[in-house]
N, C-alpha and C. Protein backbone atom coordinates (compact mmCIF):
# COMPACT_ATOMS: atom_id res chain seq x y z
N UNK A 1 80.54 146.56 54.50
CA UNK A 1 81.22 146.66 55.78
C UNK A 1 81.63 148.11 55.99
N UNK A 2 81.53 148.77 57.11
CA UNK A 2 81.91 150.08 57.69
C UNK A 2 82.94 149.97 57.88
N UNK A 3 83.59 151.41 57.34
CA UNK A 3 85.39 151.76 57.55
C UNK A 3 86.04 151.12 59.11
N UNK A 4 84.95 152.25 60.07
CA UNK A 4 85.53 151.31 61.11
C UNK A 4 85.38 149.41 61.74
N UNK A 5 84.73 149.21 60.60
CA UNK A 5 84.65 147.50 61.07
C UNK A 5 86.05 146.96 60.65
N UNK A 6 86.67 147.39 59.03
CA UNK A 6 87.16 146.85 58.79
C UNK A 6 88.55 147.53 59.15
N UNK A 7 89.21 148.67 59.62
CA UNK A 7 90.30 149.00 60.11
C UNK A 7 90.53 148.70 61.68
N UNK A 8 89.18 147.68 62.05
CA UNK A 8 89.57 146.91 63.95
C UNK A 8 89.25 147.69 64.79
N UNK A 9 88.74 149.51 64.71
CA UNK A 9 88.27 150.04 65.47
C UNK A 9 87.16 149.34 66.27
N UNK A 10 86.93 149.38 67.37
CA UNK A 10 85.81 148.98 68.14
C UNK A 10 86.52 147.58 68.57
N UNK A 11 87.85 146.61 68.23
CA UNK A 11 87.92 145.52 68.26
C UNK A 11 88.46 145.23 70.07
N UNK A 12 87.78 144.04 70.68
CA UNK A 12 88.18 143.78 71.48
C UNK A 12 89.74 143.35 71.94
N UNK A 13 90.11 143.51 73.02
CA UNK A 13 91.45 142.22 73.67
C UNK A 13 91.29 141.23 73.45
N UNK A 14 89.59 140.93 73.75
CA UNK A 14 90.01 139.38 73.73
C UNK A 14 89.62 138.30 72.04
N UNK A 15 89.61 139.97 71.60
CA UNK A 15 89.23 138.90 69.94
C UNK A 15 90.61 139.84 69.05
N UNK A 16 91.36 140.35 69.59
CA UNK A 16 92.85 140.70 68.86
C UNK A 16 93.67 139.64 69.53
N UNK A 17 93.44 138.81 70.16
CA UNK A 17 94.37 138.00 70.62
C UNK A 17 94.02 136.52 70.79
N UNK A 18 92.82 136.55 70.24
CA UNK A 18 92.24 134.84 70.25
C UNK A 18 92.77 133.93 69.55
N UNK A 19 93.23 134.16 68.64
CA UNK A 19 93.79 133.28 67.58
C UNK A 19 95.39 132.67 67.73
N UNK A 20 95.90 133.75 69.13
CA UNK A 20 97.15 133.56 69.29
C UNK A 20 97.90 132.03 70.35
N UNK A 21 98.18 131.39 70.10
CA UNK A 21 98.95 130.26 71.43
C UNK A 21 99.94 131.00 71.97
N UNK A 22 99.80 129.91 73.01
CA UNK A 22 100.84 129.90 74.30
C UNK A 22 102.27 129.34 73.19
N UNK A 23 103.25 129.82 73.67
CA UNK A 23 104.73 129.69 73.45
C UNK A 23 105.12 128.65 74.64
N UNK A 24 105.86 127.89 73.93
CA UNK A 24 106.72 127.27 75.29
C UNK A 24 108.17 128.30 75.59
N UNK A 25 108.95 128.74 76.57
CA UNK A 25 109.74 129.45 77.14
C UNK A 25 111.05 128.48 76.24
N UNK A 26 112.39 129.28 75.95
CA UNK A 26 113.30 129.06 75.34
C UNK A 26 114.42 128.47 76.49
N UNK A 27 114.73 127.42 76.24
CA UNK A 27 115.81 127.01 76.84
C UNK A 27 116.87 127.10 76.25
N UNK A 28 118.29 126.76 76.68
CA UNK A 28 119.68 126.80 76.34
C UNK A 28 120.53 125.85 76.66
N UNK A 29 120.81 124.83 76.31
CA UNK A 29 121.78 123.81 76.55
C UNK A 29 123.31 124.39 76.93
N UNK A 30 123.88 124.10 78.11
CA UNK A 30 124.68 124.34 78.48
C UNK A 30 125.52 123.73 79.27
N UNK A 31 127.25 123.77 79.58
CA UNK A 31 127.63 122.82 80.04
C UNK A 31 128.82 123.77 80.87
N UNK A 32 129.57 122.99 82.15
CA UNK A 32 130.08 123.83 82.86
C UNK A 32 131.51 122.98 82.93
N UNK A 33 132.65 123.97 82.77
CA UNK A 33 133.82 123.37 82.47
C UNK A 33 134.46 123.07 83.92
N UNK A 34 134.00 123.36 84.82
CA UNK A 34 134.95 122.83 86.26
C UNK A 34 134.47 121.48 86.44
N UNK A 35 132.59 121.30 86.83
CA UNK A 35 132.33 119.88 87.46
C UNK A 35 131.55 119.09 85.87
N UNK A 36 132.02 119.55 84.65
CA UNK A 36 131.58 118.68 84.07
C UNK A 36 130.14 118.37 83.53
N UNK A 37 129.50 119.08 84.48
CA UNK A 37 127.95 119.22 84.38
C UNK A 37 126.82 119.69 83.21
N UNK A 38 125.76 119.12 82.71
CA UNK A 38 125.44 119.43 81.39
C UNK A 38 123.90 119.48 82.14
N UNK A 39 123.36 120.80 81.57
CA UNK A 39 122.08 120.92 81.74
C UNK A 39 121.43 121.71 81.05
N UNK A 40 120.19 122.05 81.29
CA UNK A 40 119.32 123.23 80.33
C UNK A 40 118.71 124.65 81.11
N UNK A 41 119.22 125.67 80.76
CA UNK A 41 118.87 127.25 81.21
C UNK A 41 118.22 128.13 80.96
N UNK A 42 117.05 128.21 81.53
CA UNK A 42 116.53 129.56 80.59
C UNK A 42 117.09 131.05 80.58
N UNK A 43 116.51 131.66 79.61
CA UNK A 43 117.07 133.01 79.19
C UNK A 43 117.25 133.82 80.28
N UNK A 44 116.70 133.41 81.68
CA UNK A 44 116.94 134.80 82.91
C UNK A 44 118.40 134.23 83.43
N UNK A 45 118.82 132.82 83.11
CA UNK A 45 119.77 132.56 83.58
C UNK A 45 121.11 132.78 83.27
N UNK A 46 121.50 133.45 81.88
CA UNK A 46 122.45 133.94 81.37
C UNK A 46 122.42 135.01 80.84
N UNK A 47 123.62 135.92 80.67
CA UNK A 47 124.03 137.33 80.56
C UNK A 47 124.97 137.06 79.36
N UNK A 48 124.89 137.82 78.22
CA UNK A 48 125.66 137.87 77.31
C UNK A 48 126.18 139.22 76.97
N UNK A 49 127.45 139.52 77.33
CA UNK A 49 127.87 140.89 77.14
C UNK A 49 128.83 140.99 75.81
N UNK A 50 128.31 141.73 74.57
CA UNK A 50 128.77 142.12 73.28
C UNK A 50 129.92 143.50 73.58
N UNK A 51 130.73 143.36 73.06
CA UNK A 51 132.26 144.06 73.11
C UNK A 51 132.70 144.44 71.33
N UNK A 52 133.63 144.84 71.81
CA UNK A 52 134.78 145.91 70.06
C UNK A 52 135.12 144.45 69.37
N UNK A 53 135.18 143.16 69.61
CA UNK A 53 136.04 142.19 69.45
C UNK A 53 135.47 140.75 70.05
N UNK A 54 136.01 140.34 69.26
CA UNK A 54 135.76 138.27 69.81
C UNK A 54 136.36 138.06 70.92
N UNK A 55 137.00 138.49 71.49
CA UNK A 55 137.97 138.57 72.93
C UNK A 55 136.58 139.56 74.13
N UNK A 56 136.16 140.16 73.45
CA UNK A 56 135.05 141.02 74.33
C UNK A 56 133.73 140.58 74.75
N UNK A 57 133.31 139.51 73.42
CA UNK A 57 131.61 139.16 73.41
C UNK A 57 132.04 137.82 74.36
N UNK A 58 130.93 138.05 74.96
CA UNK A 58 131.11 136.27 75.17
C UNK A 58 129.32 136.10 76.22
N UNK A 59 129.10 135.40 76.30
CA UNK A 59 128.10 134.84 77.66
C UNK A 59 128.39 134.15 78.73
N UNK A 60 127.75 134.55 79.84
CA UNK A 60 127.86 133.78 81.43
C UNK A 60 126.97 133.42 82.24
N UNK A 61 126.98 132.73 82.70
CA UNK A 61 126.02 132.00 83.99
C UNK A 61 126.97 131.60 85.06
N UNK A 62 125.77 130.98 86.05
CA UNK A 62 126.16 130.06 87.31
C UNK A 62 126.23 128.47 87.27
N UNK A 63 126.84 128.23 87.08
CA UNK A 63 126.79 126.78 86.89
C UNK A 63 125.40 125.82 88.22
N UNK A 64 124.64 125.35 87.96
CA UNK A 64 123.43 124.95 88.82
C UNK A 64 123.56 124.08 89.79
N UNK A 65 124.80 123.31 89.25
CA UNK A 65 125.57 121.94 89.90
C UNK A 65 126.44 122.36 91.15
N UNK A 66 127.37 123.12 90.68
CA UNK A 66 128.71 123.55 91.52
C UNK A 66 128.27 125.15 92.08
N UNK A 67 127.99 125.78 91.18
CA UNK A 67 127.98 127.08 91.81
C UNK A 67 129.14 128.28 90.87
N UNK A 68 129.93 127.36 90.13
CA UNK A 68 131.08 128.08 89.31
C UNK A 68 130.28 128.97 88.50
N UNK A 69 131.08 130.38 88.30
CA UNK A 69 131.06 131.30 87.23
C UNK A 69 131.63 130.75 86.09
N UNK A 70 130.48 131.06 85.07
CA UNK A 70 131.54 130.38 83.95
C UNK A 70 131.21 131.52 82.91
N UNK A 71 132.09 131.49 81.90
CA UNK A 71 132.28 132.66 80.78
C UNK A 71 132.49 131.62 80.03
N UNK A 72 131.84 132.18 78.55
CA UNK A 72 132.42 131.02 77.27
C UNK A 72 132.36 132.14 76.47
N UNK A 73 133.22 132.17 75.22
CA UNK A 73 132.87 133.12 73.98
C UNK A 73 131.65 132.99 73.53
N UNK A 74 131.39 133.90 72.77
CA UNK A 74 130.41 134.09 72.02
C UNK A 74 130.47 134.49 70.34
N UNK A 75 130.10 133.77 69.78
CA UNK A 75 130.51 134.24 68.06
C UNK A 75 129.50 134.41 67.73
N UNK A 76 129.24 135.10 66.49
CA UNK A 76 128.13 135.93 65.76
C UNK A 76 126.77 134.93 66.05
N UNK A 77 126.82 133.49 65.91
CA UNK A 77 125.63 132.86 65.59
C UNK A 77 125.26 132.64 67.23
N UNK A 78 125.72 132.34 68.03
CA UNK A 78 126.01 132.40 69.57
C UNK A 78 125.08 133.68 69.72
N UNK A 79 125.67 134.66 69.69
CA UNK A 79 124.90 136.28 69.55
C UNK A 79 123.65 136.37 69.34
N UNK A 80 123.44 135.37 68.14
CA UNK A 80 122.27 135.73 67.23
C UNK A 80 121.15 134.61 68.43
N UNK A 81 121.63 133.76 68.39
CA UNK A 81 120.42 132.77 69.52
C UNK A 81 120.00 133.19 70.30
N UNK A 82 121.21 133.70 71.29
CA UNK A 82 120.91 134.33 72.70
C UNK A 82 120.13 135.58 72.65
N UNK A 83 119.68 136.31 72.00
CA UNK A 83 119.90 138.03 71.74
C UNK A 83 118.21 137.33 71.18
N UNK A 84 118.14 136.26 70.28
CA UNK A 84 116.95 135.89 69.86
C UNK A 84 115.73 135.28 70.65
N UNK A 85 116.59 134.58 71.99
CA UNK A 85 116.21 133.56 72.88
C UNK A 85 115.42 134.79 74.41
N UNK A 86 115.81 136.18 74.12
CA UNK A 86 115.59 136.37 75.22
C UNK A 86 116.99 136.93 76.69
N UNK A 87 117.71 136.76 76.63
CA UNK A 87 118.99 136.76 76.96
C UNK A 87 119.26 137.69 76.71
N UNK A 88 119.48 138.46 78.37
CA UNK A 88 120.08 139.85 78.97
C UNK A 88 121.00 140.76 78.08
N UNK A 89 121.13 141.38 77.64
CA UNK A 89 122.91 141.61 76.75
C UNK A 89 122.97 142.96 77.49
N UNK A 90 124.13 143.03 77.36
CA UNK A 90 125.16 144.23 77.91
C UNK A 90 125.64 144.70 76.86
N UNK A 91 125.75 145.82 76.11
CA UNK A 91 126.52 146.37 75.21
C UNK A 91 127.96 147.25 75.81
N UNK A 92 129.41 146.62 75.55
CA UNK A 92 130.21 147.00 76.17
C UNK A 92 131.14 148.58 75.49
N UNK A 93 131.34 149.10 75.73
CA UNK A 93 131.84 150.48 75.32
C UNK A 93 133.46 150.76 75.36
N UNK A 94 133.84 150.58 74.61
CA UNK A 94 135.72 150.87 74.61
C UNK A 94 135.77 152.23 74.70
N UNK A 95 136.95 152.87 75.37
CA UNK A 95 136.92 154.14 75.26
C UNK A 95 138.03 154.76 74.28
């Protein structure tokens, strides 16, 4: 085999990527504390803004039902899903 066969030179798009599947899109179970409402969100639908402190991090959406803003904390493993899932983050800056 030639150097460049075997370092992928010459290799196509559509044979560097043949072997790969479709993903299904990440959802988020979520629930809204005014009307009670429990449903599932994808990652464009929530904003998670990381802060100095547990009082700072947290994530938000629109509730789909009512329309309410809602904020919930966010703790390290919270962080780690969302941040993993796709999900906007804001890095917040104390001065």
């Amino acid at each position: 085999m030639s150097e460049s066969a075997s370092s992928g030179v010459g290799m196509s798009v559509a044979s560097a990527f043949a072997g790969m599947q479709s993903v299904a899109p990440v959802v988020f179970r979520a629930g809204c504390p005014e009307c009670r409402g429990r449903f599932e969100l994808a990652a464009s639908a929530l904003r998670l803004a990381i802060g100095a402190t547990s009082r700072t991090t947290f994530y938000s959406f629109t509730c789909p039902a009512c329309g309410a803003s809602v904020r919930k904390p966010a703790g390290e493993r919270v962080v780690e899903l969302l941040t993993g899932g796709g999900v906007r983050t804001l890095r917040l800056h104390t001065p």
